[in-house]
C-alpha atoms as a PDB file:
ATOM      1  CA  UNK A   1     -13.957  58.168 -80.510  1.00  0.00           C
ATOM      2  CA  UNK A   2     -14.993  55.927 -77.760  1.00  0.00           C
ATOM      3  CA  UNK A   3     -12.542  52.959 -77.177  1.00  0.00           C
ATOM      4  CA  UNK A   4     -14.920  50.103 -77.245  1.00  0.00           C
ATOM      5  CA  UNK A   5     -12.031  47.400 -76.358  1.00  0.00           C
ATOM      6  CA  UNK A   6     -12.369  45.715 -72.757  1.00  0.00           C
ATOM      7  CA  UNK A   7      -9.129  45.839 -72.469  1.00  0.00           C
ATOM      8  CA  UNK A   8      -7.495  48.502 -70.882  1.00  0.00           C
ATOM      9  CA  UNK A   9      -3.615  49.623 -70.463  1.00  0.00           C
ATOM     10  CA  UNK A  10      -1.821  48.486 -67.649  1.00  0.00           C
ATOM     11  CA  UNK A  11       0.783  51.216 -66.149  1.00  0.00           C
ATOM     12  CA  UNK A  12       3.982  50.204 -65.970  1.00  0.00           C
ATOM     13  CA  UNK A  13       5.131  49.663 -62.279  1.00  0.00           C
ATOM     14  CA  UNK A  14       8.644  50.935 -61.885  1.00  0.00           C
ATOM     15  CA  UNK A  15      11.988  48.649 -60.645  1.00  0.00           C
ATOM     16  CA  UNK A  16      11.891  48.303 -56.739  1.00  0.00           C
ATOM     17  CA  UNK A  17      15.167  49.745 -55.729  1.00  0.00           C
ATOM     18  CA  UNK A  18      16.966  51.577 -53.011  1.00  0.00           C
ATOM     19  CA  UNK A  19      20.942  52.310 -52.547  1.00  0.00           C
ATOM     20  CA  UNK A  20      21.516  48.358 -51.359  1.00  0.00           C
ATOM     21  CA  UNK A  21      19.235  46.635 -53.912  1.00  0.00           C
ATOM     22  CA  UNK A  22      17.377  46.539 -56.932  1.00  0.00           C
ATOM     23  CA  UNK A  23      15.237  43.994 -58.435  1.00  0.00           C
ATOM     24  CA  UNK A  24      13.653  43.765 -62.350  1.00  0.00           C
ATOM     25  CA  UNK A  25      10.473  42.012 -62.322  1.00  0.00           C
ATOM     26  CA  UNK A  26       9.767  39.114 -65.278  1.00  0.00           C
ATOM     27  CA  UNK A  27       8.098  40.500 -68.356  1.00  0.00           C
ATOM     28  CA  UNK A  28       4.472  38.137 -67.272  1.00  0.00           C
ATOM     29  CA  UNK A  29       4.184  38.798 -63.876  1.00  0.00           C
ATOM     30  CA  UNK A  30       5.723  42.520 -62.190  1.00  0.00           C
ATOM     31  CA  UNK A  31       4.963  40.996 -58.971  1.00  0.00           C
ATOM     32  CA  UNK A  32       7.595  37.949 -59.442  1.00  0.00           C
ATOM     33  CA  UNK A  33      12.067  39.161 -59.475  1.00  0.00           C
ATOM     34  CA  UNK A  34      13.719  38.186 -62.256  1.00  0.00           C
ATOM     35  CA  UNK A  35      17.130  39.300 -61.659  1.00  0.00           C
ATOM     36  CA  UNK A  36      17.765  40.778 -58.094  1.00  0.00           C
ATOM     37  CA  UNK A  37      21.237  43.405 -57.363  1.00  0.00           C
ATOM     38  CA  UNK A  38      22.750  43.745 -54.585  1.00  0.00           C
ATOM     39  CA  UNK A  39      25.203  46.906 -55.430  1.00  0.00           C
ATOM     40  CA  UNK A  40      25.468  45.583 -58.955  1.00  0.00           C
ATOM     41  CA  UNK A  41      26.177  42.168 -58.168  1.00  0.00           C
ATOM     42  CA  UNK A  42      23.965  40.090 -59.945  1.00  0.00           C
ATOM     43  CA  UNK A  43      22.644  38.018 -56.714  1.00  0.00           C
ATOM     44  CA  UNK A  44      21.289  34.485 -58.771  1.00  0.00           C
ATOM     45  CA  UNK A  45      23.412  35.153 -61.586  1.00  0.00           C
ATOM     46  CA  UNK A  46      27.026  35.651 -60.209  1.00  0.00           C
ATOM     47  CA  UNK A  47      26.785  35.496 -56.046  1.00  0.00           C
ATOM     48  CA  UNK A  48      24.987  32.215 -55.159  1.00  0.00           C
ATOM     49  CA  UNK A  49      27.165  29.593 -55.441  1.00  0.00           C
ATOM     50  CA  UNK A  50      30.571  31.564 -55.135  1.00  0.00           C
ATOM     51  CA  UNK A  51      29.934  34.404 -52.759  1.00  0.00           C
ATOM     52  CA  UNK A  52      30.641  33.577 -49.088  1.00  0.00           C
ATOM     53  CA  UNK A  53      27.705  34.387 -46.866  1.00  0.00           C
ATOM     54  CA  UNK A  54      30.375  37.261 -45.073  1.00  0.00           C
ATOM     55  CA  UNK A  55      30.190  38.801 -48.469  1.00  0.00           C
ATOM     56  CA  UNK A  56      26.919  38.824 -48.673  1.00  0.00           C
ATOM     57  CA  UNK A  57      27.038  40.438 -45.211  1.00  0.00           C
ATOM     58  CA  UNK A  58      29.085  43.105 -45.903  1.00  0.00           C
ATOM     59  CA  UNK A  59      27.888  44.204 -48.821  1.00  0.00           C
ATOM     60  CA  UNK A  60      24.744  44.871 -47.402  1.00  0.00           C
ATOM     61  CA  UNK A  61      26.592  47.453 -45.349  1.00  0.00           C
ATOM     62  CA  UNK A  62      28.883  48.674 -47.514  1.00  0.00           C
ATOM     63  CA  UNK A  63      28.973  49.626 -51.805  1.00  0.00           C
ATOM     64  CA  UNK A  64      32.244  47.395 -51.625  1.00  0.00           C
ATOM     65  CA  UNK A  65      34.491  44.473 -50.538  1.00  0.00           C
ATOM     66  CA  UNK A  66      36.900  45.042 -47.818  1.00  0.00           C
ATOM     67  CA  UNK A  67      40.308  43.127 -48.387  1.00  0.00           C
ATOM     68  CA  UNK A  68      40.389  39.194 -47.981  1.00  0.00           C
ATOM     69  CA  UNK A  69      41.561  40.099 -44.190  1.00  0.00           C
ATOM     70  CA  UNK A  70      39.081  41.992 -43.060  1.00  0.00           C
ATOM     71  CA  UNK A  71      36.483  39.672 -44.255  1.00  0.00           C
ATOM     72  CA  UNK A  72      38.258  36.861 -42.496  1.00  0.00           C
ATOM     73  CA  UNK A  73      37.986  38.773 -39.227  1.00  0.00           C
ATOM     74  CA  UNK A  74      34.471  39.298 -39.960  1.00  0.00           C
ATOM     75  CA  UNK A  75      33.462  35.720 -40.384  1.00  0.00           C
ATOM     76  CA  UNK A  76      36.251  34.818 -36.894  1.00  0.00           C
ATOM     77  CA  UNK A  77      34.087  37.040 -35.440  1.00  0.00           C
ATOM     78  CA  UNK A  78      30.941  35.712 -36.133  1.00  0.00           C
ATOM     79  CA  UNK A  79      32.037  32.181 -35.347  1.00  0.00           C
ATOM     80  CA  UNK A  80      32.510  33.494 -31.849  1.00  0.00           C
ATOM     81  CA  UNK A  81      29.191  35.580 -31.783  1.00  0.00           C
ATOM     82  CA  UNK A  82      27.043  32.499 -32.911  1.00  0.00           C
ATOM     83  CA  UNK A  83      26.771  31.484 -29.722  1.00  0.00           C
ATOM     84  CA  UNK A  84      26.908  33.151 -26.586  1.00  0.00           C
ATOM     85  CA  UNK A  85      25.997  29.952 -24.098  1.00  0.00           C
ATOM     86  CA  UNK A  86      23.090  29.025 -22.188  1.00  0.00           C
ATOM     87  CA  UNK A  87      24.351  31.385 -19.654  1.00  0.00           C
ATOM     88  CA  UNK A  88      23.801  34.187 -21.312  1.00  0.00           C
ATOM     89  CA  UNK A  89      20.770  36.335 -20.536  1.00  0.00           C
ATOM     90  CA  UNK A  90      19.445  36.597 -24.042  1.00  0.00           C
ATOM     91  CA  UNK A  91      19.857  32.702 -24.772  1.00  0.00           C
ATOM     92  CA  UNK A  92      18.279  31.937 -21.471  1.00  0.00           C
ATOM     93  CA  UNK A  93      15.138  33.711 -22.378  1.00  0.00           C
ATOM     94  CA  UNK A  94      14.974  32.117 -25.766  1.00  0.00           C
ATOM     95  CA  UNK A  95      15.587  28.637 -24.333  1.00  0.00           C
ATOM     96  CA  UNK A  96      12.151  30.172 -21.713  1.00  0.00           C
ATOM     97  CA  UNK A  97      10.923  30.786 -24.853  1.00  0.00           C
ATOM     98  CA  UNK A  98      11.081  27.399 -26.239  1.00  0.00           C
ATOM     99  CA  UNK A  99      10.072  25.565 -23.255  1.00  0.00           C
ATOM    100  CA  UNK A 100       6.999  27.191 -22.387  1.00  0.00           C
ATOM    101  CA  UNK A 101       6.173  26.504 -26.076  1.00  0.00           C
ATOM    102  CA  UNK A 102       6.430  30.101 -27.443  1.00  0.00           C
ATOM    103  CA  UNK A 103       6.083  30.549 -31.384  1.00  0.00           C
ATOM    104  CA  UNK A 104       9.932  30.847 -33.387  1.00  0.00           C
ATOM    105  CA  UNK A 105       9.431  34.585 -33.863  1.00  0.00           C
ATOM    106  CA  UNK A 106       8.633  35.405 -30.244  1.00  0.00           C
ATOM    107  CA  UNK A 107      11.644  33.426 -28.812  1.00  0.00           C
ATOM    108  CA  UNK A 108      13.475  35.242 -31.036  1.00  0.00           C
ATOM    109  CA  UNK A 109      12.216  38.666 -30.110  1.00  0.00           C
ATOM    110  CA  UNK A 110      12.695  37.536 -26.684  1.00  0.00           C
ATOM    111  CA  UNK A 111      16.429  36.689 -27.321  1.00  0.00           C
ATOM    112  CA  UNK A 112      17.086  39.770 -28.963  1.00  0.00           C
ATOM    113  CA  UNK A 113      15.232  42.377 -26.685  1.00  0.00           C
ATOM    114  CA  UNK A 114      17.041  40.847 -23.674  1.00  0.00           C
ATOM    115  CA  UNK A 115      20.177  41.331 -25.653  1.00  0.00           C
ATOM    116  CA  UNK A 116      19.635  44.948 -26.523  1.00  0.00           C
ATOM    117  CA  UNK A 117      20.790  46.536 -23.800  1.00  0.00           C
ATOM    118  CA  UNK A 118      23.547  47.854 -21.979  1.00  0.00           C
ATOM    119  CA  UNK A 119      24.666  44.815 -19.831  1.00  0.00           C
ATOM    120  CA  UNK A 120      26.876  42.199 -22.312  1.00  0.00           C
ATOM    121  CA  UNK A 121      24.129  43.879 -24.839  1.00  0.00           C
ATOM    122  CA  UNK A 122      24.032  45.389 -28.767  1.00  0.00           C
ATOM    123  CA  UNK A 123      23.546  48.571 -26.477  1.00  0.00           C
ATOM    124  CA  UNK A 124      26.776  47.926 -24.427  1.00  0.00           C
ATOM    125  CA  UNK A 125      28.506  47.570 -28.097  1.00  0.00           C
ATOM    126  CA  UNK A 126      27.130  50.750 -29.686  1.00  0.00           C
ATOM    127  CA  UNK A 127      28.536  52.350 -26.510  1.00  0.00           C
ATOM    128  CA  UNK A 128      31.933  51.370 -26.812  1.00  0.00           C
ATOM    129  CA  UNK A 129      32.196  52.133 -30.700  1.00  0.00           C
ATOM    130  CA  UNK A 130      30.988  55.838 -29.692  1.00  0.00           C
ATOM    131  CA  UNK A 131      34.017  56.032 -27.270  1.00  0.00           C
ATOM    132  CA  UNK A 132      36.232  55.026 -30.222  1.00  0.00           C
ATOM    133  CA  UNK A 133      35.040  57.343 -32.453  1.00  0.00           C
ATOM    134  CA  UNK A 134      35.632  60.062 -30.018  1.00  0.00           C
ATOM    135  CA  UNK A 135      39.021  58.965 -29.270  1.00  0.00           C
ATOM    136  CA  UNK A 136      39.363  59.116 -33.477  1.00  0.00           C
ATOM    137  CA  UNK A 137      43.325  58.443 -34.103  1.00  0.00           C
ATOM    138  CA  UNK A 138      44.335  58.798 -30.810  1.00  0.00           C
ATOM    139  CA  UNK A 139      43.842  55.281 -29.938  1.00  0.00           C
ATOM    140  CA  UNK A 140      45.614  55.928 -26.369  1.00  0.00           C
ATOM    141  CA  UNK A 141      42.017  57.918 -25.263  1.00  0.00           C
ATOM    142  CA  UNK A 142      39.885  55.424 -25.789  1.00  0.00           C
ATOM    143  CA  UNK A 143      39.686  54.494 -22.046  1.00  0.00           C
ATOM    144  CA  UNK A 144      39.334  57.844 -20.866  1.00  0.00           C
ATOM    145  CA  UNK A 145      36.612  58.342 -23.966  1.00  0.00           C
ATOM    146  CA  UNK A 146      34.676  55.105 -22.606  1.00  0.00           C
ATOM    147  CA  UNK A 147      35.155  55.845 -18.544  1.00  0.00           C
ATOM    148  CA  UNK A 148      33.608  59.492 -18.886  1.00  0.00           C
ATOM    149  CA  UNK A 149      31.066  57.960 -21.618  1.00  0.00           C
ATOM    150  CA  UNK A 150      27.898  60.536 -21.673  1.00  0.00           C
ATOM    151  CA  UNK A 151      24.482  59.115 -23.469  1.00  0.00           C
ATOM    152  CA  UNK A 152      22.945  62.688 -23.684  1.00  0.00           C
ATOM    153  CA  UNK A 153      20.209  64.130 -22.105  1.00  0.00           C
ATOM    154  CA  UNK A 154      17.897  62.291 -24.096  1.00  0.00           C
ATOM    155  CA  UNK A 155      18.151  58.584 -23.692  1.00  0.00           C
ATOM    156  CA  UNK A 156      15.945  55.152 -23.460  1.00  0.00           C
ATOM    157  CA  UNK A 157      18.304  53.317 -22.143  1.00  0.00           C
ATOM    158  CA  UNK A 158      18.974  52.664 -18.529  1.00  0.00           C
ATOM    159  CA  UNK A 159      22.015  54.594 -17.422  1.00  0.00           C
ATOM    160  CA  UNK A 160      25.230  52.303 -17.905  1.00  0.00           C
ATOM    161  CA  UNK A 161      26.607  51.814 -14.577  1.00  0.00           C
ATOM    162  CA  UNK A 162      30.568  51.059 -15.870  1.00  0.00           C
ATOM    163  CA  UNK A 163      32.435  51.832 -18.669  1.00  0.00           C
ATOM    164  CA  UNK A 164      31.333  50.157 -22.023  1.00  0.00           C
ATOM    165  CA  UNK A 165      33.111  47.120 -23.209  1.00  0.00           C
ATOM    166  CA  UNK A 166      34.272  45.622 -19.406  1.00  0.00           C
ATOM    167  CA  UNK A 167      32.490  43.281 -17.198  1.00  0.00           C
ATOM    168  CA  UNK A 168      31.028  44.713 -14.537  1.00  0.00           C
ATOM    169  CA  UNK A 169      31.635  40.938 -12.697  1.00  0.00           C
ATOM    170  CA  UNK A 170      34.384  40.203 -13.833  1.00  0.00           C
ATOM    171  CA  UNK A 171      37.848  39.097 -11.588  1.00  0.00           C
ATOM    172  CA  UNK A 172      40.242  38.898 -14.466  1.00  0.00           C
ATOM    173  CA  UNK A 173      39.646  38.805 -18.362  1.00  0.00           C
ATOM    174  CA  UNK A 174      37.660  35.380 -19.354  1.00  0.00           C
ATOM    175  CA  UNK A 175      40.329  33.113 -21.211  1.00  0.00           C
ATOM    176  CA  UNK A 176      37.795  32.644 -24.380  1.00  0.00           C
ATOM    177  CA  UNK A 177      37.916  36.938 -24.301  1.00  0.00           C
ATOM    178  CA  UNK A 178      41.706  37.199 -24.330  1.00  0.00           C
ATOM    179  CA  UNK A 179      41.699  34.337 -27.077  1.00  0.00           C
ATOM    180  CA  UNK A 180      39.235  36.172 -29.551  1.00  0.00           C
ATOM    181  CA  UNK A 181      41.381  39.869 -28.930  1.00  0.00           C
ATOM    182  CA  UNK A 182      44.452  37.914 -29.981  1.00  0.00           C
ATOM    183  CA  UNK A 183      42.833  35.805 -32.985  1.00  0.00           C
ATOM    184  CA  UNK A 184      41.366  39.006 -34.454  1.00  0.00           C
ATOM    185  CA  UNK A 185      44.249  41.276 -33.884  1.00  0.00           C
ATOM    186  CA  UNK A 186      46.831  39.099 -35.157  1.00  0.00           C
ATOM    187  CA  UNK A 187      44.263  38.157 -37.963  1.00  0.00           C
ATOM    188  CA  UNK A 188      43.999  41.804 -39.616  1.00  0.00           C
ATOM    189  CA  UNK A 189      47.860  42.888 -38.781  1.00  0.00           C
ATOM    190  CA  UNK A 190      49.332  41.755 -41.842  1.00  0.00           C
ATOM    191  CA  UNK A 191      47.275  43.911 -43.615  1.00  0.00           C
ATOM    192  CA  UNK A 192      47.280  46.885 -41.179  1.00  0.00           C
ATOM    193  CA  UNK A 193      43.117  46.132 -41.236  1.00  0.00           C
ATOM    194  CA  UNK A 194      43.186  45.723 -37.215  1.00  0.00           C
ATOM    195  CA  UNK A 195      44.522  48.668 -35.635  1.00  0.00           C
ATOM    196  CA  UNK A 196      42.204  48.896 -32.428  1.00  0.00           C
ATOM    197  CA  UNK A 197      42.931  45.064 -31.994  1.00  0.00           C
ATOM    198  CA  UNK A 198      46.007  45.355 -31.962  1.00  0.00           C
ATOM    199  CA  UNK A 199      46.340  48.236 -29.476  1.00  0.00           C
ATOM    200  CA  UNK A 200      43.882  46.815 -27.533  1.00  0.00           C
ATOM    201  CA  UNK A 201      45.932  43.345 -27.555  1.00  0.00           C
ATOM    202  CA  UNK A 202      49.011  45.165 -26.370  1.00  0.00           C
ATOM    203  CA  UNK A 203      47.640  47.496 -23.878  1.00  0.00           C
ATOM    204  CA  UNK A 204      45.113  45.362 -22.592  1.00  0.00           C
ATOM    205  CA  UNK A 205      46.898  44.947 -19.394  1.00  0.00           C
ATOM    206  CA  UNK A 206      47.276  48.512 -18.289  1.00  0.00           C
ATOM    207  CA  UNK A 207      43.724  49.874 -19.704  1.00  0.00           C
ATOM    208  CA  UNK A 208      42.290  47.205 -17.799  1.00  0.00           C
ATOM    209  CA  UNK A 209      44.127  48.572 -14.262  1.00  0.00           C
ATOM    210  CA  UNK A 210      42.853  51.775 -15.206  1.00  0.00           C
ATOM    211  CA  UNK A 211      39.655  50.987 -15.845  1.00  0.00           C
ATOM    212  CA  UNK A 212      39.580  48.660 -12.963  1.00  0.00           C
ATOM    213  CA  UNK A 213      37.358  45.924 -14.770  1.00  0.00           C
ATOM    214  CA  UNK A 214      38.267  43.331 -17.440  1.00  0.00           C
ATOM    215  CA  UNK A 215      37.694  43.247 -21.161  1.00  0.00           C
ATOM    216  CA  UNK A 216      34.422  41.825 -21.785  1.00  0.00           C
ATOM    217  CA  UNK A 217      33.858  39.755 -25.518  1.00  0.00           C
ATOM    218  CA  UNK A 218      31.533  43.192 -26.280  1.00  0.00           C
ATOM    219  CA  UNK A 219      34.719  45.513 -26.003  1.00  0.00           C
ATOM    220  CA  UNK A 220      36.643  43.359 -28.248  1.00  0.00           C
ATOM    221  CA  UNK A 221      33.697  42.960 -30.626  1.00  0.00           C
ATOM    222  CA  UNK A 222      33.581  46.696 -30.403  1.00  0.00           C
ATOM    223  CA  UNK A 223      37.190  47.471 -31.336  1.00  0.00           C
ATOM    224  CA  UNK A 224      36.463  44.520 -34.782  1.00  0.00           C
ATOM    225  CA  UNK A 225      33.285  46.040 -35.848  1.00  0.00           C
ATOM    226  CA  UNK A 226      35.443  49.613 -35.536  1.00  0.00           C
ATOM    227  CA  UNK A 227      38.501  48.574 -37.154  1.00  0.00           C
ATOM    228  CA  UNK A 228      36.184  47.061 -40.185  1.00  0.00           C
ATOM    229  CA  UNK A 229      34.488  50.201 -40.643  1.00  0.00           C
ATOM    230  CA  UNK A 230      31.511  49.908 -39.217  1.00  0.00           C
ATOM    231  CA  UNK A 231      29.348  53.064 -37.119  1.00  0.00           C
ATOM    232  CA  UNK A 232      28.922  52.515 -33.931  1.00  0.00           C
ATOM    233  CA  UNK A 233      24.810  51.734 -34.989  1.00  0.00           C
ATOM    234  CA  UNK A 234      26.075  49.093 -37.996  1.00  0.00           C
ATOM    235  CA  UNK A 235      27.855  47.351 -35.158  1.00  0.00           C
ATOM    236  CA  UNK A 236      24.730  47.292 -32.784  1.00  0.00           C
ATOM    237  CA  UNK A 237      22.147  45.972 -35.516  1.00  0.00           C
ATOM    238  CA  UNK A 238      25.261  43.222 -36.205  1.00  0.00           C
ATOM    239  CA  UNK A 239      25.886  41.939 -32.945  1.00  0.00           C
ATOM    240  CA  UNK A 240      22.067  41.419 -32.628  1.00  0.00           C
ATOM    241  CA  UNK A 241      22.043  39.683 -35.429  1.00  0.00           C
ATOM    242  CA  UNK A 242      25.008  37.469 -34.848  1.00  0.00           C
ATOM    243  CA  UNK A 243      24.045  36.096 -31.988  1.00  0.00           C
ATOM    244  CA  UNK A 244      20.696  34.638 -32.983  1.00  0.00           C
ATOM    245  CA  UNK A 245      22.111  30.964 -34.043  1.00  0.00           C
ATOM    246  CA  UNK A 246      22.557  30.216 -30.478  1.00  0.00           C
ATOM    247  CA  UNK A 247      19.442  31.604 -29.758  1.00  0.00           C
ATOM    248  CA  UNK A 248      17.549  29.662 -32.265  1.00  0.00           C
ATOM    249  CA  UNK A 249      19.272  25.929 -31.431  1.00  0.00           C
ATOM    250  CA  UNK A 250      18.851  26.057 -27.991  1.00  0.00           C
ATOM    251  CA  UNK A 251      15.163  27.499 -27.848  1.00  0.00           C
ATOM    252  CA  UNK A 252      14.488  24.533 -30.518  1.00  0.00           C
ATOM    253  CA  UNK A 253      16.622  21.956 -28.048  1.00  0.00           C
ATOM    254  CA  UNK A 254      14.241  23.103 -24.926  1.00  0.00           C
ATOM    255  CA  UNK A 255      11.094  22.561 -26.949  1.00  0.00           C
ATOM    256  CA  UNK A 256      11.915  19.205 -27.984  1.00  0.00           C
ATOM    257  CA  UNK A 257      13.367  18.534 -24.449  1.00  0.00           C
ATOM    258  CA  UNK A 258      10.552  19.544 -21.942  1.00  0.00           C
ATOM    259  CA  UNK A 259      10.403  21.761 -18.926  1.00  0.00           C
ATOM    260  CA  UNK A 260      11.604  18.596 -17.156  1.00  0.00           C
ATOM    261  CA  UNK A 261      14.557  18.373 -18.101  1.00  0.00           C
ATOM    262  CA  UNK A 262      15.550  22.039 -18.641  1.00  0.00           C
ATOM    263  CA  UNK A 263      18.853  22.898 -17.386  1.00  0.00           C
ATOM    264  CA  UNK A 264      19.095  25.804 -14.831  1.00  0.00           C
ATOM    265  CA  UNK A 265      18.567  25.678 -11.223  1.00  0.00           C
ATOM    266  CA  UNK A 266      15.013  25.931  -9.879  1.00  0.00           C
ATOM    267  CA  UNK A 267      13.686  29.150  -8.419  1.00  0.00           C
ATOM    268  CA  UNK A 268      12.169  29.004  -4.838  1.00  0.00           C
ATOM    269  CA  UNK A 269       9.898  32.154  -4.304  1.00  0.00           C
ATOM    270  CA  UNK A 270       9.438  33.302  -1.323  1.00  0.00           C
ATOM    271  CA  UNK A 271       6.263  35.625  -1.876  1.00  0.00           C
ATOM    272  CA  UNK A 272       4.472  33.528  -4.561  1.00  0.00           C
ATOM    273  CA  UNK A 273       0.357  34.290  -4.395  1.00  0.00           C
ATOM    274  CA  UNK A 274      -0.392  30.725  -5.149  1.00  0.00           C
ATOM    275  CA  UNK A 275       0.522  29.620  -1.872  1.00  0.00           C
ATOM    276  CA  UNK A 276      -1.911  31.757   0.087  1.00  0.00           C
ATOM    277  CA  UNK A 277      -4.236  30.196  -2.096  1.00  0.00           C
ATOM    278  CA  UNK A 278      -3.628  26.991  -1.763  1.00  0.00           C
ATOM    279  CA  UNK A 279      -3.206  27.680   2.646  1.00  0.00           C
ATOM    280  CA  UNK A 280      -7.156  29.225   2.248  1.00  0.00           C
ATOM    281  CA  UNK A 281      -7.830  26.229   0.073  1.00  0.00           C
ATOM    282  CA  UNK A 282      -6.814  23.949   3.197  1.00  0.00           C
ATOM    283  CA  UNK A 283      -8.230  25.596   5.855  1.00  0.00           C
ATOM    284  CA  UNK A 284     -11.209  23.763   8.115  1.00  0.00           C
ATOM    285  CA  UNK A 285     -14.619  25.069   7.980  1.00  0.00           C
ATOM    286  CA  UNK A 286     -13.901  26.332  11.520  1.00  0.00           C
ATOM    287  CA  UNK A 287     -10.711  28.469  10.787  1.00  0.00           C
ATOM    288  CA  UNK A 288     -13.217  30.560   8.277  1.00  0.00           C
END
């Protein structure tokens, strides 16, 4: 018999859910969350309001909470990330970014492509994790492991020129660098949650004279993000991400600001097109 009803059944659409999340939609509207998980935790219900945002962080990563020390470490660690400085390649080009009036998202993009790579880069941090895992327990390898570092035969990256983790420019190990290896390190030794640290913080010395360079701030970052458990690609996608505050304030603080009164140093070109231009715009009728 012919169903002569205008009303026709409506398929259920199933819960939208992978290994990190999973949301139930409200009984009116399968398009709107009514109760969102985050590896069972009850985001609305039990995390807002209680959870600290490092929680939330980590538990993105991971099915479960590291101990209390290891999240402190975490969140030290971002407090030094947040902001690398206007020096800093990638905050440079998002304060260009901002200046010349570029939307948020592309100052953004601009911040974090410039600090992808190998050179104070995510890329430069992936690196050095890689040399710890090779060196695995045997913590004493690690600057052999990241000396003869090999990307493969297949790589997009440009090839790194030192060893991952050191500055390339560097006379002796920046003060804020030494500060942040012995914060971190002394941070996680109570609960045995910073071994890499604290190697690193006792040997820094010596590695350094055999490396001939000094810790750089993406070495140290690269022992945390190792000693918390992270891969070597966790810690790459993190220390993008980490960074962007900075990013963000001063691109915002150079918009508001003007080119005028942007901070760095003119640049003087010495082949710029425009001024063969403007010499042919000059010239007498005769000279033509």
């Amino acid at each position: 018999m012919k169903n002569s009803s205008n009303q026709t059944d409506t398929p259920a659409i199933p819960p939208i859910h992978t290994s990190i999340w999973r949301e139930e939609p409200e009984p009116d509207n399968p398009f709107a969350t009514r109760v969102a998980y985050c590896r069972g935790y009850d985001v609305f219900g039990q995390m807002v309001g209680t959870a600290r945002w490092v929680e939330m962080l980590v538990l993105l990563f991971r099915d479960h909470l590291p101990n209390p020390a290891s999240l402190d470490m975490l969140e030290a660690l971002s407090v030094a990330l947040a902001n690398p400085g206007p020096r800093d390649p990638s905050i440079h080009a998002a304060m260009c970014g901002g200046v010349g009036g570029s939307t948020a998202a592309a100052t953004l993009i601009a911040a974090l492509s410039v600090g992808a790579g190998r050179y104070r880069g995510a890329r430069d941090v992936f690196d050095a994790m890689a040399a710890w895992e090779r060196a695995g327990d045997s913590l004493a390898d690690w600057p052999e492991e990241a000396k003869k570092f090999d990307p493969g035969a297949v790589d997009i990256w440009p090839a790194p020129e030192r060893p991952p983790g050191f500055d390339p420019h560097g006379v002796s190990t920046a003060t804020v660098v030494r500060q942040l290896l012995e914060i971190l390190a002394a941070m996680g030794a109570a609960a045995h949650a910073s071994p890499r640290l604290s190697w690193l913080a006792a040997h820094r010395p010596h590695i350094e004279a055999a490396i001939g360079l000094p810790l750089d701030i993406t070495g140290v970052a690269a022992a945390a993000f190792c000693d918390l458990g992270f891969t070597p690609a966790e810690g790459e996608m993190l220390y993008l991400l980490l960074r962007l505050p900075g990013a963000a304030a001063h691109a915002l603080e150079q918009e508001a600001g003007g080119f005028k009164q942007f901070p760095f140093y003119a640049v003087e070109l010495t082949d710029d097109p425009a001024d063969g231009e403007n010499h042919a715009a000059t010239k007498s009728p005769e000279t033509l």
